[in-house]
Structure formats: C-alpha cells, structure tokens
N, C-alpha and C. Protein backbone atom coordinates (compact mmCIF):
# COMPACT_ATOMS: atom_id res chain seq x y z
N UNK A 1 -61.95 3.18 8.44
CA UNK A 1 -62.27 3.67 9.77
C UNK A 1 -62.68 5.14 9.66
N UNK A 2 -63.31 5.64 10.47
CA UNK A 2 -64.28 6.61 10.53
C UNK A 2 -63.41 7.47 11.94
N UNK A 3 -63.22 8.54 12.25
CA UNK A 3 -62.70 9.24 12.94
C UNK A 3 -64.16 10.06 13.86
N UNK A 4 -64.39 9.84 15.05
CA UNK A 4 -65.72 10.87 15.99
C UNK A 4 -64.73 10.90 17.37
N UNK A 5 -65.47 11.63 18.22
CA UNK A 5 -65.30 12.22 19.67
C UNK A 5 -66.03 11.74 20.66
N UNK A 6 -65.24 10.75 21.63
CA UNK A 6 -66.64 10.74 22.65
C UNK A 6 -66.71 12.07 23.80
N UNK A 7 -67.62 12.08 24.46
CA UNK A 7 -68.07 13.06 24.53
C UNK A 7 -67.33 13.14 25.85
N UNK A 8 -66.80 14.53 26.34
CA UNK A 8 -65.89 14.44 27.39
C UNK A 8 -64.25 14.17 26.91
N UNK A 9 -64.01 14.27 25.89
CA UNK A 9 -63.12 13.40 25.18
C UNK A 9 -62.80 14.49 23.57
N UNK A 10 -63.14 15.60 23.85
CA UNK A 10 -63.00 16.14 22.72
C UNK A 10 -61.51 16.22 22.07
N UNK A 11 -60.36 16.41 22.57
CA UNK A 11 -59.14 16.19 22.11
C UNK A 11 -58.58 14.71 21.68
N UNK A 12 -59.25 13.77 21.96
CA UNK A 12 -59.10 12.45 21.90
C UNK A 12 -59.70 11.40 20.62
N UNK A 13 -59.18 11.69 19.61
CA UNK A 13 -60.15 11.23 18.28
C UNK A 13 -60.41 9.71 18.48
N UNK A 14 -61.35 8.75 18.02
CA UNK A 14 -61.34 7.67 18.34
C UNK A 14 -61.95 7.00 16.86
N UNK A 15 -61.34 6.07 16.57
CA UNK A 15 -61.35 5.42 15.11
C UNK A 15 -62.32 4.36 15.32
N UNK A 16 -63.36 4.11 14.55
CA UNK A 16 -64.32 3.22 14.71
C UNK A 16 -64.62 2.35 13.12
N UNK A 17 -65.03 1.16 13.57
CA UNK A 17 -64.96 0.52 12.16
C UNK A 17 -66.58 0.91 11.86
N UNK A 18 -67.35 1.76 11.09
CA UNK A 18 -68.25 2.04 10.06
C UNK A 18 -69.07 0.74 10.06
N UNK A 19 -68.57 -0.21 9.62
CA UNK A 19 -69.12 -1.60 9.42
C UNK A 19 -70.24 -2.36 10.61
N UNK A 20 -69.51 -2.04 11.47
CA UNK A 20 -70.07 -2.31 12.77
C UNK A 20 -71.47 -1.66 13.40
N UNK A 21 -71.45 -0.63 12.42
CA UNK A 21 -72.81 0.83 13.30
C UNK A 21 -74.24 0.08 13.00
N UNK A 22 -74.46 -0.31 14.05
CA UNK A 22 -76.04 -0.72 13.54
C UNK A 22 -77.07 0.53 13.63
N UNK A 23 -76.89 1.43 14.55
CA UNK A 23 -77.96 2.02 14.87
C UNK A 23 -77.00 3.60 15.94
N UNK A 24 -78.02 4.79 15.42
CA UNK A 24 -77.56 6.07 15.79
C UNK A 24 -78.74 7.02 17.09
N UNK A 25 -78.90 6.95 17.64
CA UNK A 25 -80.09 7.56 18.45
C UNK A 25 -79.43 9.25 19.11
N UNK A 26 -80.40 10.40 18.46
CA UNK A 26 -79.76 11.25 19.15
C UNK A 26 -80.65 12.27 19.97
N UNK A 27 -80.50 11.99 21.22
CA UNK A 27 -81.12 12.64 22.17
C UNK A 27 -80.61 13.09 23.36
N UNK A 28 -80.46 14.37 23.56
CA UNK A 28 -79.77 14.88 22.85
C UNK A 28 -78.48 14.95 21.93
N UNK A 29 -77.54 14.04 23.22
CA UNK A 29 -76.37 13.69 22.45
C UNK A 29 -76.31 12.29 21.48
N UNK A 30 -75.15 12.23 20.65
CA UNK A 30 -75.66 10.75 19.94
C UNK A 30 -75.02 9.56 21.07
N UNK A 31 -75.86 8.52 20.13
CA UNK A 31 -75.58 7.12 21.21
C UNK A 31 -75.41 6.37 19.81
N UNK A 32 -74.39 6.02 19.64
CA UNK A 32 -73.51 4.84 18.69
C UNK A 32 -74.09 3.82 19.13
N UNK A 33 -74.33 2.80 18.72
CA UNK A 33 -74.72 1.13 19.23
C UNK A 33 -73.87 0.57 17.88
N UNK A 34 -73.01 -0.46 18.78
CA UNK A 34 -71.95 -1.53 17.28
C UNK A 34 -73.11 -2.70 17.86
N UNK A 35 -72.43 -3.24 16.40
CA UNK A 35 -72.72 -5.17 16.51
C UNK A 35 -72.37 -5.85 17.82
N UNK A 36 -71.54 -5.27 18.10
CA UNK A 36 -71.08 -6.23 19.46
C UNK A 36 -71.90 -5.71 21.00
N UNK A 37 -72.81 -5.17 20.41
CA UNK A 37 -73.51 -4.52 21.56
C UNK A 37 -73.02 -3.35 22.73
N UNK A 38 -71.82 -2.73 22.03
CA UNK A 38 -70.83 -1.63 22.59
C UNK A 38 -71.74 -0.33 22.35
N UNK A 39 -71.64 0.44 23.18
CA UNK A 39 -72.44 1.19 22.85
C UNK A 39 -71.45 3.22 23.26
N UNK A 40 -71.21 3.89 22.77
CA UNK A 40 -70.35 4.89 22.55
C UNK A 40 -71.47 6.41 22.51
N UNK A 41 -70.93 7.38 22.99
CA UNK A 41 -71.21 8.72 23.28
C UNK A 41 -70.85 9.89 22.53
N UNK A 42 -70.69 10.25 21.78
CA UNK A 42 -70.14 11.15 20.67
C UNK A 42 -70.84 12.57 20.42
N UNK A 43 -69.83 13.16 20.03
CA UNK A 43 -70.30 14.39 20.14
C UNK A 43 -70.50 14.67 18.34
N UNK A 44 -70.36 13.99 17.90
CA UNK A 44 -70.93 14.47 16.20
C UNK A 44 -72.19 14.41 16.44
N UNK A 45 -72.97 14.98 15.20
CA UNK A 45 -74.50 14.49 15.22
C UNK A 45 -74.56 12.88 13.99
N UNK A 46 -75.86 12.61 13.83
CA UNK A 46 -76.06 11.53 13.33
C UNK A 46 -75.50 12.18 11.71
N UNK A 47 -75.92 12.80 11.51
CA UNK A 47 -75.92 13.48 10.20
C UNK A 47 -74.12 13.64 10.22
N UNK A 48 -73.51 14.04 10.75
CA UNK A 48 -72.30 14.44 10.37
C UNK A 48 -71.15 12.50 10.62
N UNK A 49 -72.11 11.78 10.94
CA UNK A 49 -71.53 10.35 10.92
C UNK A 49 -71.85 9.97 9.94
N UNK A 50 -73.03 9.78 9.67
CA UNK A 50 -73.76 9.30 8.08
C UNK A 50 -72.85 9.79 6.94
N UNK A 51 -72.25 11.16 6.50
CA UNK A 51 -71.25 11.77 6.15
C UNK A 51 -69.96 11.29 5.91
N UNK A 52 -69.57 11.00 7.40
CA UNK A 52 -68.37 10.31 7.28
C UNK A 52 -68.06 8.85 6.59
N UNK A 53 -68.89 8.22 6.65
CA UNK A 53 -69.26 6.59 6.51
C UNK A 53 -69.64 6.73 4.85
N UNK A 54 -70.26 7.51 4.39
CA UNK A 54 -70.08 8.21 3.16
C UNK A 54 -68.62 8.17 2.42
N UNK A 55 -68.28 9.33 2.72
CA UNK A 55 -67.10 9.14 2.56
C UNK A 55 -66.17 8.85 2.14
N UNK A 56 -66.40 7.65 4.00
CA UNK A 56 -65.11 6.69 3.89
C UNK A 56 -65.89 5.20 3.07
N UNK A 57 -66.52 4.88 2.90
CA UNK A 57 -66.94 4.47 1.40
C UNK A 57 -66.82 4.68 0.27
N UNK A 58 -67.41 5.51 -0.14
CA UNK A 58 -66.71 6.65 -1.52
C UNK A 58 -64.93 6.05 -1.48
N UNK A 59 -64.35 6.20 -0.50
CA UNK A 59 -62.91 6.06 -0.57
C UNK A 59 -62.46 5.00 -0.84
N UNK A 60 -63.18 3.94 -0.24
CA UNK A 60 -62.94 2.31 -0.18
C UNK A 60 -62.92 2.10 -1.55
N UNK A 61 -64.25 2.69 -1.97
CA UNK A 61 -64.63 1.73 -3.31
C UNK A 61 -63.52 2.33 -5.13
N UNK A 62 -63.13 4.26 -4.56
CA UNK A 62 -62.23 4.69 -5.23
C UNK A 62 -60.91 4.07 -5.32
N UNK A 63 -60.28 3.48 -4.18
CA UNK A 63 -58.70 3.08 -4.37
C UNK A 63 -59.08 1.41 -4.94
N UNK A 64 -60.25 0.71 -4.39
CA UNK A 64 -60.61 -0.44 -5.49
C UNK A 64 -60.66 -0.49 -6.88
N UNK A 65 -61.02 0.50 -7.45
CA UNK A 65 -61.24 1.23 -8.78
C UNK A 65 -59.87 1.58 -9.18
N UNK A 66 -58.85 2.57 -8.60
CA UNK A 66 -57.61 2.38 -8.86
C UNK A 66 -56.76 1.10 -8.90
N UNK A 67 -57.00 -0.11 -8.57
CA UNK A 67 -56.11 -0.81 -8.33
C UNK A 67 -56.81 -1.94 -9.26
N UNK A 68 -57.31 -1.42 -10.52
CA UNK A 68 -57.99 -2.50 -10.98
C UNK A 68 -59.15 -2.93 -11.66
N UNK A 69 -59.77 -2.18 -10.47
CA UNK A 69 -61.13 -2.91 -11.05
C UNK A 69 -61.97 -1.71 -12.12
N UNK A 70 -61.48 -0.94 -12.16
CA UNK A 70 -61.85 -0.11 -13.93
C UNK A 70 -61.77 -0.89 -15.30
N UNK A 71 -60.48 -0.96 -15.04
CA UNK A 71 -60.87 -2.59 -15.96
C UNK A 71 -61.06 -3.61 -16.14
N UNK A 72 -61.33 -4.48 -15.26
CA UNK A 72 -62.78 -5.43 -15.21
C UNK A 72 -63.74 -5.05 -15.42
N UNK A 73 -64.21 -3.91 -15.04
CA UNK A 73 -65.57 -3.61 -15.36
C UNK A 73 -65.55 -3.44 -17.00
N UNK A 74 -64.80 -2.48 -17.52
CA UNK A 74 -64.22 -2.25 -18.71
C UNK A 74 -64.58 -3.29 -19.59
N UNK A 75 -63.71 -4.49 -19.50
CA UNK A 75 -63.92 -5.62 -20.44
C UNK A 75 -65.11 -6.04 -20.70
N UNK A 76 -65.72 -5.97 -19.03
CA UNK A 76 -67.26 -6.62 -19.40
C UNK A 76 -68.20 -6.07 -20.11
C-alpha cells in the first residue's frame, strides 16, 4: 500500500492499493482513477506517486528476495 492525501484532507493519510491505479491526470490537481472506476483527489503530484509505487515495489520484491528467493535464483 502506498500512503497520499486527498485533497482537503491533508492530516488524513489514506492507504491505497498501487495495483489498482490505472491512470493519473493532473490538472491542476491530481485525479487517481482505480480499476473499480473510483476515482480520488490528491494532493501529491503524479510524479511523487509514480515514486511511491516505486518504492513500494522495490520493497515487495526485496522482502521476497529475503525470504528465499535469492536462492532459487541462485541454484538456477
């Protein structure tokens, strides 16, 4: 999960599943669109989401790597 702000909402962090982001439009402010056709207000820019989703990828695929799969790859 990915941590942003909707807008109006700056003290209020809101956890979003990454997986879901189809699409970022920012004019001025950003407009989130999920899979489920939800659509969210945020005060990051596109660039500082892209970042996060980064990341929290990078992270996913590091504690996979800890728990294992270094060596699987290893053997092969």
């Amino acid at each position: 999960m990915i941590t942003v702000h909707r807008i109006g909402h700056q003290h209020e962090p809101l956890a979003v599943n990454p997986d879901l982001i189809v699409s970022m439009e920012a004019h001025p402010d950003t407009v989130v669109t999920f899979a489920t056709g939800m659509r969210i207000v945020i005060s990051e820019t596109p660039d500082e989401v892209a970042e996060a989703v980064r990341k929290w990828r990078a992270s996913v695929l590091a504690a996979g790597l800890e728990l294992g799969g270094v060596r699987a790859l290893a053997v092969r």
